[in-house]
Each structure stands twice: as C-alpha cells, then as structure tokens.
PDB file of N, CA and C in Angstrom:
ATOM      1  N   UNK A   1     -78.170   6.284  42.971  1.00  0.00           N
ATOM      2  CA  UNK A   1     -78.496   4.898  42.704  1.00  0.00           C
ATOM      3  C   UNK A   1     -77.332   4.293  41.914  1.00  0.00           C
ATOM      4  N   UNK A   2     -76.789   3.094  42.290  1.00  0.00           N
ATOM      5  CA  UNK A   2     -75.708   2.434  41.677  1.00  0.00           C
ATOM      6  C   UNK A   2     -76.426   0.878  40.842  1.00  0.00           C
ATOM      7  N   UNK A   3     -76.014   1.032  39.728  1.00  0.00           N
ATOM      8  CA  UNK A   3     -75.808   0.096  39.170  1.00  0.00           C
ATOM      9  C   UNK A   3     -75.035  -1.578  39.057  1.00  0.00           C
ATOM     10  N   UNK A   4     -75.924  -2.558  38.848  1.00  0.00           N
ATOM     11  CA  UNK A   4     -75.065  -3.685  39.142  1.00  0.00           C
ATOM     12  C   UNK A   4     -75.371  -5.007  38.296  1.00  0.00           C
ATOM     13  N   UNK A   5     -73.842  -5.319  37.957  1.00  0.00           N
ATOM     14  CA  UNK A   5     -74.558  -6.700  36.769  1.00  0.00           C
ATOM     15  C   UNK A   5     -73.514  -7.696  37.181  1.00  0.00           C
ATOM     16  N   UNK A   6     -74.054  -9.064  37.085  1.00  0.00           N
ATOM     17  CA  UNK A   6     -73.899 -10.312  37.384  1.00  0.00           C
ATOM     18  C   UNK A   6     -73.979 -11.497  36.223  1.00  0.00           C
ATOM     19  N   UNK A   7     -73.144 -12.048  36.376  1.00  0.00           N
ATOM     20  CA  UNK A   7     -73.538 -13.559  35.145  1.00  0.00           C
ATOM     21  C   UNK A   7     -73.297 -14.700  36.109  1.00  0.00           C
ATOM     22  N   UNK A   8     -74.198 -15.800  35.731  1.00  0.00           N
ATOM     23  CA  UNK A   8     -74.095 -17.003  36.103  1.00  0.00           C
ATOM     24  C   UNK A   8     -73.012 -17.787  35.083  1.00  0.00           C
ATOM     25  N   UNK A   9     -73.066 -18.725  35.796  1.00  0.00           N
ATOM     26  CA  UNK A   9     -72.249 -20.334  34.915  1.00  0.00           C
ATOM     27  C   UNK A   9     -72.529 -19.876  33.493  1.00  0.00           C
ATOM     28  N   UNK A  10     -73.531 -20.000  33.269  1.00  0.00           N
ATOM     29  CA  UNK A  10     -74.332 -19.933  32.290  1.00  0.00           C
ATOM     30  C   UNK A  10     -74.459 -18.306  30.930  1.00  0.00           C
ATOM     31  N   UNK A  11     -73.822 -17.834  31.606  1.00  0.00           N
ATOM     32  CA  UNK A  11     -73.805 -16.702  30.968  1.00  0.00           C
ATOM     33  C   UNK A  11     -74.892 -15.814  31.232  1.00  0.00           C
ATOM     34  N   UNK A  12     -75.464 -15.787  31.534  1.00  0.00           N
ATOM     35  CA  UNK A  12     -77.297 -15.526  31.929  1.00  0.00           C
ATOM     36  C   UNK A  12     -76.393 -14.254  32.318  1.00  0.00           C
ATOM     37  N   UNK A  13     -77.235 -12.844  32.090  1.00  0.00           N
ATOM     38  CA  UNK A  13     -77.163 -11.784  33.158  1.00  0.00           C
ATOM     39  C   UNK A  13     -78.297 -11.074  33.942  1.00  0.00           C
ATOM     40  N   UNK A  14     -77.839 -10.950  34.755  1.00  0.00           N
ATOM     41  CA  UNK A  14     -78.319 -10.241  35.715  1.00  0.00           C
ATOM     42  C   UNK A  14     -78.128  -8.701  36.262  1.00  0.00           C
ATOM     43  N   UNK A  15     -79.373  -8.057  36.510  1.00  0.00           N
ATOM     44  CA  UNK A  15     -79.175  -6.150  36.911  1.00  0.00           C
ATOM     45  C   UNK A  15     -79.366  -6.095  38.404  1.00  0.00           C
ATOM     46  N   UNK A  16     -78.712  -5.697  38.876  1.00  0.00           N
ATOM     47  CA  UNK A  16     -79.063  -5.016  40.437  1.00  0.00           C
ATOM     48  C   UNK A  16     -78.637  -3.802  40.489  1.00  0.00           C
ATOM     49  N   UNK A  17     -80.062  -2.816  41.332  1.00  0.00           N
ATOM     50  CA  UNK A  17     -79.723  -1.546  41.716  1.00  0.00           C
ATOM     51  C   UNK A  17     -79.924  -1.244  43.259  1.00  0.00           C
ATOM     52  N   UNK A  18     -79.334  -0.284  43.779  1.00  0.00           N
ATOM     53  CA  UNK A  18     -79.108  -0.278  45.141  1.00  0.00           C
ATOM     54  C   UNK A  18     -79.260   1.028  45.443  1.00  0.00           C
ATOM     55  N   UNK A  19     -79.827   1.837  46.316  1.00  0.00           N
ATOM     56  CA  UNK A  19     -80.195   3.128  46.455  1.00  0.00           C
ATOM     57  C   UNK A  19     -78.617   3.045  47.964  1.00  0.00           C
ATOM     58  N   UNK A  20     -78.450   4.177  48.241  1.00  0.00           N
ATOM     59  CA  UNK A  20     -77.472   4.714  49.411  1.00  0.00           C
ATOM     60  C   UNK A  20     -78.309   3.512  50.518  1.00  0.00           C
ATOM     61  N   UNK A  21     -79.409   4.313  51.041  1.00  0.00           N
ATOM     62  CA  UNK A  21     -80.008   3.987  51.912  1.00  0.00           C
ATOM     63  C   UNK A  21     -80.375   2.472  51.913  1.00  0.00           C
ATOM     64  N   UNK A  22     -79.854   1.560  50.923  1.00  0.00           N
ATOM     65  CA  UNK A  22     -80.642   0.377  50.816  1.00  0.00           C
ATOM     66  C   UNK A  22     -79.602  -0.929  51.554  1.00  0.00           C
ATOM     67  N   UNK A  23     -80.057  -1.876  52.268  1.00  0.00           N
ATOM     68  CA  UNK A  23     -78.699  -2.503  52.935  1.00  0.00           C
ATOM     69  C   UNK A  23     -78.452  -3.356  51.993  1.00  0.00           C
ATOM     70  N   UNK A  24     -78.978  -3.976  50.780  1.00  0.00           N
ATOM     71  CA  UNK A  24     -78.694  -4.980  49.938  1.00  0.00           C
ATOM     72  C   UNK A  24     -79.026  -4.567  48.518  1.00  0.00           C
ATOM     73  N   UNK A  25     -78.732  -4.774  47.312  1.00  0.00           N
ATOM     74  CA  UNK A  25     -79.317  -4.530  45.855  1.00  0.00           C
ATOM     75  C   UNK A  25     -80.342  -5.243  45.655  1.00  0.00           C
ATOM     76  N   UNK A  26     -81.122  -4.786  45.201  1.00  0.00           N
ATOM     77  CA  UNK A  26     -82.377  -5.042  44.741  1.00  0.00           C
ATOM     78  C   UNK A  26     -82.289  -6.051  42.955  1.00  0.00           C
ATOM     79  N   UNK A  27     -82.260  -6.825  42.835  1.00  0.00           N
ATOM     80  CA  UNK A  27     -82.840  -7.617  41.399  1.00  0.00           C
ATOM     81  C   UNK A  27     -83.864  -6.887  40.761  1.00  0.00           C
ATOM     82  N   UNK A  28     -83.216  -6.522  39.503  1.00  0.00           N
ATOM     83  CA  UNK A  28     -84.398  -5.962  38.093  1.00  0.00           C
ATOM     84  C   UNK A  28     -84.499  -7.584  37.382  1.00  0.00           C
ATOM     85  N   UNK A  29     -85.650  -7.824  37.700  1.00  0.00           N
ATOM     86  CA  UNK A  29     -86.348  -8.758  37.244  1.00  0.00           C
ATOM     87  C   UNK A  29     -87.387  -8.633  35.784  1.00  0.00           C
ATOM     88  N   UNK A  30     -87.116  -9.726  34.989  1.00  0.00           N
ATOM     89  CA  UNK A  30     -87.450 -10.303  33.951  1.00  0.00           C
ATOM     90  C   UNK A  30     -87.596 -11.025  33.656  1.00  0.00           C
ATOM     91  N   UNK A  31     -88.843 -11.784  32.586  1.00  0.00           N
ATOM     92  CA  UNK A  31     -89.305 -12.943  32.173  1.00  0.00           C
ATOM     93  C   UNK A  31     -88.948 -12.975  30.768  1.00  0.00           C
ATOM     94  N   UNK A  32     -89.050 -14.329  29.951  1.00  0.00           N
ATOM     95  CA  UNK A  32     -88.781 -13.984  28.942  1.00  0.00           C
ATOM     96  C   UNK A  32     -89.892 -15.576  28.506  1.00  0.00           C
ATOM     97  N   UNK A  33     -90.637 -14.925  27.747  1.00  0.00           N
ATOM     98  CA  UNK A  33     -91.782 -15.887  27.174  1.00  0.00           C
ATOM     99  C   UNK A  33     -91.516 -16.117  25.156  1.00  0.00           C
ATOM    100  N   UNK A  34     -92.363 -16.983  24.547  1.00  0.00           N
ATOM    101  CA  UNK A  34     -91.934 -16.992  23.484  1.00  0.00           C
ATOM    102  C   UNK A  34     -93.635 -17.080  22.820  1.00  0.00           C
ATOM    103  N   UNK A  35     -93.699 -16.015  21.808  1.00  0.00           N
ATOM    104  CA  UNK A  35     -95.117 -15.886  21.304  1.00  0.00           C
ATOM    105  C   UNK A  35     -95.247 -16.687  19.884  1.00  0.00           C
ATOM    106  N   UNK A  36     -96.345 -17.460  19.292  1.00  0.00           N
ATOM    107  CA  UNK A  36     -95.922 -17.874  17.692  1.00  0.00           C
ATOM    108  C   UNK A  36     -97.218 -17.018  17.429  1.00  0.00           C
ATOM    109  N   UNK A  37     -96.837 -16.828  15.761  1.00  0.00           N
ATOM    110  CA  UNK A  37     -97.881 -16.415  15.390  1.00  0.00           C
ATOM    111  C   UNK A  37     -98.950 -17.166  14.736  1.00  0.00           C
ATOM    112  N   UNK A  38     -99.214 -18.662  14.704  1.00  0.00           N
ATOM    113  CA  UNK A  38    -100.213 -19.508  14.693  1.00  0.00           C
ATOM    114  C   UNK A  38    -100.584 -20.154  15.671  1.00  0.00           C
ATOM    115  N   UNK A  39    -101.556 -20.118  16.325  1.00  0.00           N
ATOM    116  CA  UNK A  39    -101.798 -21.039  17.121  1.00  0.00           C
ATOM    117  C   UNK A  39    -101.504 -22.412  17.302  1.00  0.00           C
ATOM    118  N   UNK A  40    -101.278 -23.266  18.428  1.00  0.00           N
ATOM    119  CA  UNK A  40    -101.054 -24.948  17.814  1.00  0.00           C
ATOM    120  C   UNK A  40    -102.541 -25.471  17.229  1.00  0.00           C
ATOM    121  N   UNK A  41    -103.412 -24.960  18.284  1.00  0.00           N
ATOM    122  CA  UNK A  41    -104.398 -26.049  17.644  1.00  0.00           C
ATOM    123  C   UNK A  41    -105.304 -25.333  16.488  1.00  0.00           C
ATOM    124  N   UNK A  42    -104.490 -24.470  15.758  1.00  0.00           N
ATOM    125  CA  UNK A  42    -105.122 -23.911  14.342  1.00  0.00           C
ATOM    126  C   UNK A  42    -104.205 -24.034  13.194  1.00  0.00           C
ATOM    127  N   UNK A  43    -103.253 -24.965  13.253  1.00  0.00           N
ATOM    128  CA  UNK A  43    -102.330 -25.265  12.218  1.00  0.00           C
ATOM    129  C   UNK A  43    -102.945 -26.318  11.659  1.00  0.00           C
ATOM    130  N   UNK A  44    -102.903 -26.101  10.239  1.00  0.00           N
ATOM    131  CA  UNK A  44    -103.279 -27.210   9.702  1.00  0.00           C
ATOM    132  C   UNK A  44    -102.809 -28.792   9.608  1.00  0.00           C
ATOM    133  N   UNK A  45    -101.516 -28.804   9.421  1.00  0.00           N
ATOM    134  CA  UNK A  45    -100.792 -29.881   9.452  1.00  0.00           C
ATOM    135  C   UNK A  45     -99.689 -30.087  10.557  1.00  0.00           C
ATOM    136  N   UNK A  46     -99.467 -31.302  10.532  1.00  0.00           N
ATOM    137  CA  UNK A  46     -98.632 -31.822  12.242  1.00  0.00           C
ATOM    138  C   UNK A  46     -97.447 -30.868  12.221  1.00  0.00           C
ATOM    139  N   UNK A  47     -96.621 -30.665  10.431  1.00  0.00           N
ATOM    140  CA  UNK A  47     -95.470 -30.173  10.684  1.00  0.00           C
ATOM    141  C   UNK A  47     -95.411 -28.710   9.886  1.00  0.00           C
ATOM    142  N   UNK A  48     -96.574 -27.890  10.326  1.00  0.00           N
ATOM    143  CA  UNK A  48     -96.490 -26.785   9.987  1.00  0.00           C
ATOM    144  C   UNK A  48     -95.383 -26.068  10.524  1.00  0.00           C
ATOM    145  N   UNK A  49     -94.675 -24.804   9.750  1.00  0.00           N
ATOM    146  CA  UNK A  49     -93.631 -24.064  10.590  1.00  0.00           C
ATOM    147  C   UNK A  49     -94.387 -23.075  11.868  1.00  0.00           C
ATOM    148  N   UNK A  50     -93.194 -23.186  12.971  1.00  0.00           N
ATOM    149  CA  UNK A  50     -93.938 -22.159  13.821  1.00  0.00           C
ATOM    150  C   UNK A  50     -93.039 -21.097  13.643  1.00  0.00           C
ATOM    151  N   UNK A  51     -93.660 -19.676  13.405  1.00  0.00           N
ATOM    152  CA  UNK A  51     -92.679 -18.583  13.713  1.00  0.00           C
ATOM    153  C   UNK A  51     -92.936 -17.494  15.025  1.00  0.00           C
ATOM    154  N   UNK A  52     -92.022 -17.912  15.394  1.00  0.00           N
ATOM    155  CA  UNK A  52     -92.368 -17.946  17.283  1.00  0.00           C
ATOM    156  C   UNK A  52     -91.293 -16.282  17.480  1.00  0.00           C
ATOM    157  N   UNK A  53     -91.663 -15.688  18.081  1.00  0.00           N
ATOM    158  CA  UNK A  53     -90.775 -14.075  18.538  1.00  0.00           C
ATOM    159  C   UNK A  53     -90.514 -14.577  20.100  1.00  0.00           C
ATOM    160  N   UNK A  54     -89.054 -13.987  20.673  1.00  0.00           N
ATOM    161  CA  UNK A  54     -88.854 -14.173  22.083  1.00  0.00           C
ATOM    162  C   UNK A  54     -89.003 -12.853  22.563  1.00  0.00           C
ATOM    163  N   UNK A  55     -90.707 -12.789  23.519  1.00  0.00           N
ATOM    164  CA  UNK A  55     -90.584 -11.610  24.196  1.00  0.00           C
ATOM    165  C   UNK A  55     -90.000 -10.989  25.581  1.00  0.00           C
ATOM    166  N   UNK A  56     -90.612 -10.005  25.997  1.00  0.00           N
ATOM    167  CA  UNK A  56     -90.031  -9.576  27.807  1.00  0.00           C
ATOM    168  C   UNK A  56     -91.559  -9.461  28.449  1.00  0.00           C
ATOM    169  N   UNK A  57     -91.397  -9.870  30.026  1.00  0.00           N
ATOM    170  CA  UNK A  57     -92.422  -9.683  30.483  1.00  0.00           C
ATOM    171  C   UNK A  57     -91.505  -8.310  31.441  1.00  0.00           C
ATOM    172  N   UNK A  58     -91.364  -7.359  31.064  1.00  0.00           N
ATOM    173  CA  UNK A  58     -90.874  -6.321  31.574  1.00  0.00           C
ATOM    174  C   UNK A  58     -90.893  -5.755  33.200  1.00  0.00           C
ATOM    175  N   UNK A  59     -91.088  -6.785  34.043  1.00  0.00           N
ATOM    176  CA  UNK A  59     -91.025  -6.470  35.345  1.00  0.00           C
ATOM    177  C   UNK A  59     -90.288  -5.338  36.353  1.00  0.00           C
ATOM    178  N   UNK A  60     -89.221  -5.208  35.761  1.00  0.00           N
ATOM    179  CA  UNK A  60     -88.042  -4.001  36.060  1.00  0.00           C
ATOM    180  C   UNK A  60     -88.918  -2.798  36.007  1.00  0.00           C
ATOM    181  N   UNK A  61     -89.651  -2.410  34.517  1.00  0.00           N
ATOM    182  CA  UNK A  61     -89.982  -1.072  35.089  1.00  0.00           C
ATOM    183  C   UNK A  61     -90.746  -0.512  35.631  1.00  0.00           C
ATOM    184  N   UNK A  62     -91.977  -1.552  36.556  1.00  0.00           N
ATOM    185  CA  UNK A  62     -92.552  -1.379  37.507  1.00  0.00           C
ATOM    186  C   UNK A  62     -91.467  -0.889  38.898  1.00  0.00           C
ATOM    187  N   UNK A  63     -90.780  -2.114  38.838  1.00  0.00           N
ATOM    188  CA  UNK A  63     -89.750  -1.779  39.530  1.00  0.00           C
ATOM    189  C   UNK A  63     -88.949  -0.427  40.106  1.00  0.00           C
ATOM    190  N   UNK A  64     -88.415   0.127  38.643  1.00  0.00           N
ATOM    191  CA  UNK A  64     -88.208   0.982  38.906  1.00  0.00           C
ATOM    192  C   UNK A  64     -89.190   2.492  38.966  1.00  0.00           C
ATOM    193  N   UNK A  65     -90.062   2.181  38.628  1.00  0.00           N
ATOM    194  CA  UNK A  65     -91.083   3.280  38.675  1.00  0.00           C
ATOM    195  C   UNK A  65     -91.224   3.504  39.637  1.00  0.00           C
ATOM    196  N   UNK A  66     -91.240   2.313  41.155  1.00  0.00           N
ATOM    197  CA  UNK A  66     -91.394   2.445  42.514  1.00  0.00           C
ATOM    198  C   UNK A  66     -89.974   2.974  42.994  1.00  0.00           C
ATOM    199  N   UNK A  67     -89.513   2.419  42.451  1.00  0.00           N
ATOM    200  CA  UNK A  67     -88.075   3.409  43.471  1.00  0.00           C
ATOM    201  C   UNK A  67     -87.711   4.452  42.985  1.00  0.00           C
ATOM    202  N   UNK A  68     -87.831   5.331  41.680  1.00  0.00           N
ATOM    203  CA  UNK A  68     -87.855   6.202  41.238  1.00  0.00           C
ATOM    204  C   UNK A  68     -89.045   7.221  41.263  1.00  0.00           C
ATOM    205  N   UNK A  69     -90.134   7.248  42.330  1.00  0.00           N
ATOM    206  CA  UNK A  69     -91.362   7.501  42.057  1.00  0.00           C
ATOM    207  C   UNK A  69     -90.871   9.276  42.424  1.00  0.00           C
ATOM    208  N   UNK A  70     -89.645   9.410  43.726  1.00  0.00           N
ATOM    209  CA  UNK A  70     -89.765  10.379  43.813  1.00  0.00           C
ATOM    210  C   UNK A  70     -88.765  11.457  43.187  1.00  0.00           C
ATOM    211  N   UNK A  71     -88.789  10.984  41.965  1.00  0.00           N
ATOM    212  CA  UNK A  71     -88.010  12.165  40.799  1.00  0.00           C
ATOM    213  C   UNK A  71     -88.634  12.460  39.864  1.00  0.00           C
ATOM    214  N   UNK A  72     -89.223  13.388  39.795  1.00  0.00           N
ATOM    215  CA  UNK A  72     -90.104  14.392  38.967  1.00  0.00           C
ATOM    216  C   UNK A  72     -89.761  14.363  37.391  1.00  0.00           C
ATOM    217  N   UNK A  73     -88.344  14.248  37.553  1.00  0.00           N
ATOM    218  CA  UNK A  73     -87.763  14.699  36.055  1.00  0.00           C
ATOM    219  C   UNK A  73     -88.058  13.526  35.148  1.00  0.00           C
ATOM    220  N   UNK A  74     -88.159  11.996  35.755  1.00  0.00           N
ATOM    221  CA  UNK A  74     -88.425  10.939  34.618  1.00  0.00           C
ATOM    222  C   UNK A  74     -89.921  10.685  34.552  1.00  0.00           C
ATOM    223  N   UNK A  75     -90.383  10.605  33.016  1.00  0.00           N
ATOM    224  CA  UNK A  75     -91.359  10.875  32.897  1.00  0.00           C
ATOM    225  C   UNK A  75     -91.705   9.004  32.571  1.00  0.00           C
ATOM    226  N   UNK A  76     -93.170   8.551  32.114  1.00  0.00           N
ATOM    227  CA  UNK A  76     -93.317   7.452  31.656  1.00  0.00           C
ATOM    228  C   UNK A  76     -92.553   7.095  30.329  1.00  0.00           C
ATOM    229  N   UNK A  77     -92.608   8.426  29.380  1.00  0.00           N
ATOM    230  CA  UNK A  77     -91.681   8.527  28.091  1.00  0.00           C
ATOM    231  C   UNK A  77     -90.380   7.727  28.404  1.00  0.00           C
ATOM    232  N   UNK A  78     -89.764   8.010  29.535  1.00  0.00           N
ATOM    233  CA  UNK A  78     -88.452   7.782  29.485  1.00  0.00           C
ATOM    234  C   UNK A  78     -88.569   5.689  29.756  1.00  0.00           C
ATOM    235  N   UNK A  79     -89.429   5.376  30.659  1.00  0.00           N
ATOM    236  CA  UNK A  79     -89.898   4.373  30.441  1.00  0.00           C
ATOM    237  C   UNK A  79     -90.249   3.257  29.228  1.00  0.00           C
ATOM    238  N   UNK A  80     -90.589   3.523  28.360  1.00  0.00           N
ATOM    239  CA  UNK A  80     -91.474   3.147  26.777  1.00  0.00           C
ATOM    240  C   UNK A  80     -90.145   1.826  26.186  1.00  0.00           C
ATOM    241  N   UNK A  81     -88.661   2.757  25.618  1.00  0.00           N
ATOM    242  CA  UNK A  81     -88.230   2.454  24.966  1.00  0.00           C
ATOM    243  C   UNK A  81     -86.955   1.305  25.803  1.00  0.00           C
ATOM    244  N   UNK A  82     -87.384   0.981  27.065  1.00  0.00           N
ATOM    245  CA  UNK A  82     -86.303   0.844  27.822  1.00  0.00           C
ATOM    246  C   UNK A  82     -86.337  -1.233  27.690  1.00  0.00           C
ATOM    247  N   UNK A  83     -85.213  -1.813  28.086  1.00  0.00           N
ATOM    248  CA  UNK A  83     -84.605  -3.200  27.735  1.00  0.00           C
ATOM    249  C   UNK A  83     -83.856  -3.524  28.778  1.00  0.00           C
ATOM    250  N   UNK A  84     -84.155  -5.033  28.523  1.00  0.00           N
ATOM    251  CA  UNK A  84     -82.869  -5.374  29.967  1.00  0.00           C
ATOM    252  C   UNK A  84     -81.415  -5.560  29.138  1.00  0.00           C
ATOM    253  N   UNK A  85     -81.482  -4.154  29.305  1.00  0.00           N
ATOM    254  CA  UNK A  85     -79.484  -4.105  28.879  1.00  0.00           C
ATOM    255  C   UNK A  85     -79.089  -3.097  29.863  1.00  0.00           C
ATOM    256  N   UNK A  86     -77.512  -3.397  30.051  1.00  0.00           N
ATOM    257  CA  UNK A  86     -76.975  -2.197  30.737  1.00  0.00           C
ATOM    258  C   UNK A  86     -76.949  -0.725  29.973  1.00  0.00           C
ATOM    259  N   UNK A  87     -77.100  -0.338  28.812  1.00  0.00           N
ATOM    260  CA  UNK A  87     -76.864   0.401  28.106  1.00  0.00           C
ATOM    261  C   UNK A  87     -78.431   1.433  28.652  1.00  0.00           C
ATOM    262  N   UNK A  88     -79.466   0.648  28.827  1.00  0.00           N
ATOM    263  CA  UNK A  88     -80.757   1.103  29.113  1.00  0.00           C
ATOM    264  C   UNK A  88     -81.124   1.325  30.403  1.00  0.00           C
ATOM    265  N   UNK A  89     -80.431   0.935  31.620  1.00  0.00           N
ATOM    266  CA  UNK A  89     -80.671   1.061  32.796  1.00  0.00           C
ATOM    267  C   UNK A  89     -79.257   2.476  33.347  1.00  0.00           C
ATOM    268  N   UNK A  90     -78.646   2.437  32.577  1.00  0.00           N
ATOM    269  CA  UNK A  90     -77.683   3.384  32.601  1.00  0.00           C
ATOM    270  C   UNK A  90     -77.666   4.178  32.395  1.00  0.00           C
ATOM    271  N   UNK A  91     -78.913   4.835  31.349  1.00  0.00           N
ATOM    272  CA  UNK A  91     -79.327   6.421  30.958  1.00  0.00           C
ATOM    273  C   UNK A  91     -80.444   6.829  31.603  1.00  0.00           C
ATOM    274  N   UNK A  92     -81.255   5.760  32.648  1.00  0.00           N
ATOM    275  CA  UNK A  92     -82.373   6.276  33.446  1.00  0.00           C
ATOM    276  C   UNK A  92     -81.868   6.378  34.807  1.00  0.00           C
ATOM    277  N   UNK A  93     -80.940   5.482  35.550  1.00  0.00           N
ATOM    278  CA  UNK A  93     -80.687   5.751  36.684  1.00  0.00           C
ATOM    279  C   UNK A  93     -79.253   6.917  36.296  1.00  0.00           C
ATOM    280  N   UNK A  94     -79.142   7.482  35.276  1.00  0.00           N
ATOM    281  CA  UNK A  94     -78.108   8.698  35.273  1.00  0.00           C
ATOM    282  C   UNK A  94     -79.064   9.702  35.461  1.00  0.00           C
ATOM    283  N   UNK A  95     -80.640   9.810  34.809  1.00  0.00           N
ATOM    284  CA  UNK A  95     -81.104  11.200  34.901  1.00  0.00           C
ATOM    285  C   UNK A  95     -81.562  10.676  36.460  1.00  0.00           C
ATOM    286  N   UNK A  96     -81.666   9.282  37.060  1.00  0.00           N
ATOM    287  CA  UNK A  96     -82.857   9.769  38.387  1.00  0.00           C
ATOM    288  C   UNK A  96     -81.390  10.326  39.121  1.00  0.00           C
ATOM    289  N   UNK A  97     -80.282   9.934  39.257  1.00  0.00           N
ATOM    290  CA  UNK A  97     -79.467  10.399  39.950  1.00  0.00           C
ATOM    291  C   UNK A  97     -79.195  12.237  39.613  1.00  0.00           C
ATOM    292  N   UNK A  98     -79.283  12.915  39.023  1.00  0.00           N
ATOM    293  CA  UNK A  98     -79.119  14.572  38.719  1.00  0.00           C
ATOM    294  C   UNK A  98     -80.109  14.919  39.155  1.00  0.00           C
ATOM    295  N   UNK A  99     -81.377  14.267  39.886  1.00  0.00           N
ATOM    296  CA  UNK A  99     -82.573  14.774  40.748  1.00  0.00           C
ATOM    297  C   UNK A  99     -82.290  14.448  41.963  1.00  0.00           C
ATOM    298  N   UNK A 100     -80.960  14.131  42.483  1.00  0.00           N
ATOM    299  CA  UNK A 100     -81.080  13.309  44.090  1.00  0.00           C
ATOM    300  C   UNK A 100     -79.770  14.339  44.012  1.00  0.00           C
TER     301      UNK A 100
END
C-alpha cells in the first residue's frame, strides 16, 4: 500500500492510499466539527465566552479497517491513537505492508 498527500490553494491537506491492485487512490476522508462546552441556549448572557475544542469525525479509519481487513497483524489497538497526519498513516500502512 502506497501512501499519498496533496494540498490545495489553500493549504488544506489531503491523504490518499492506493493498494497495487487499485486503478486510482482512494481519499482518507475527514470531517472536522467544533464542540463548545456550554450550550448556546444555556448561557446566561448574550456575550458569554464560548470555549469551543476542534474535533475529527474520523472517517479514515473505517476506511482503512476495510482495506486492511485482511492483515491479521493490525489489531483495533493500532487503530485508537491514530490522526490525520502523515506521521500516523505511515506507521500503520508500514506494519499492513510486512503482512502482504
């Protein structure tokens, strides 16, 4: 499995992985939502602070769970701690590749 990253105009990046057998790369897809921890309509005042976290809707490792389904050696563990960075897609498609 080969690895693949892309930026827009914008800087934005993008992951694509591509198996031998595959005629095009596949997009590791991600959302990115923003959570606060008060509700709006439970703040008391108009200009309460919001303290808002930017999360992942982690779509990729469904993703890859399906195209990796048939390598024994990665477990869900290896799954848990994983991010859309290259640094993180680079130590799972290294172990699925030492099973192929």
């Amino acid at each position: 499995m080969l690895l693949y990253e892309a930026t827009d105009k914008d800087r934005a990046v993008y992951h694509f992985v591509k198996k031998p057998k595959d005629a095009k790369p596949l997009q590791l897809m991600v959302a990115y939502f923003t959570m606060h921890d008060v509700p709006r309509d439970q703040r008391l005042y108009r200009n309460d602070r919001i303290h808002s976290t930017l999360n992942q809707q982690k779509i990729y490792i469904d993703q890859l769970k399906g195209l990796m389904a048939d390598c024994n050696k990665i477990t869900p563990e290896d799954y848990v701690d994983m991010d859309y960075r290259n640094y993180s897609f680079k130590k799972i498609i290294k172990k699925y590749n030492k099973c192929n």
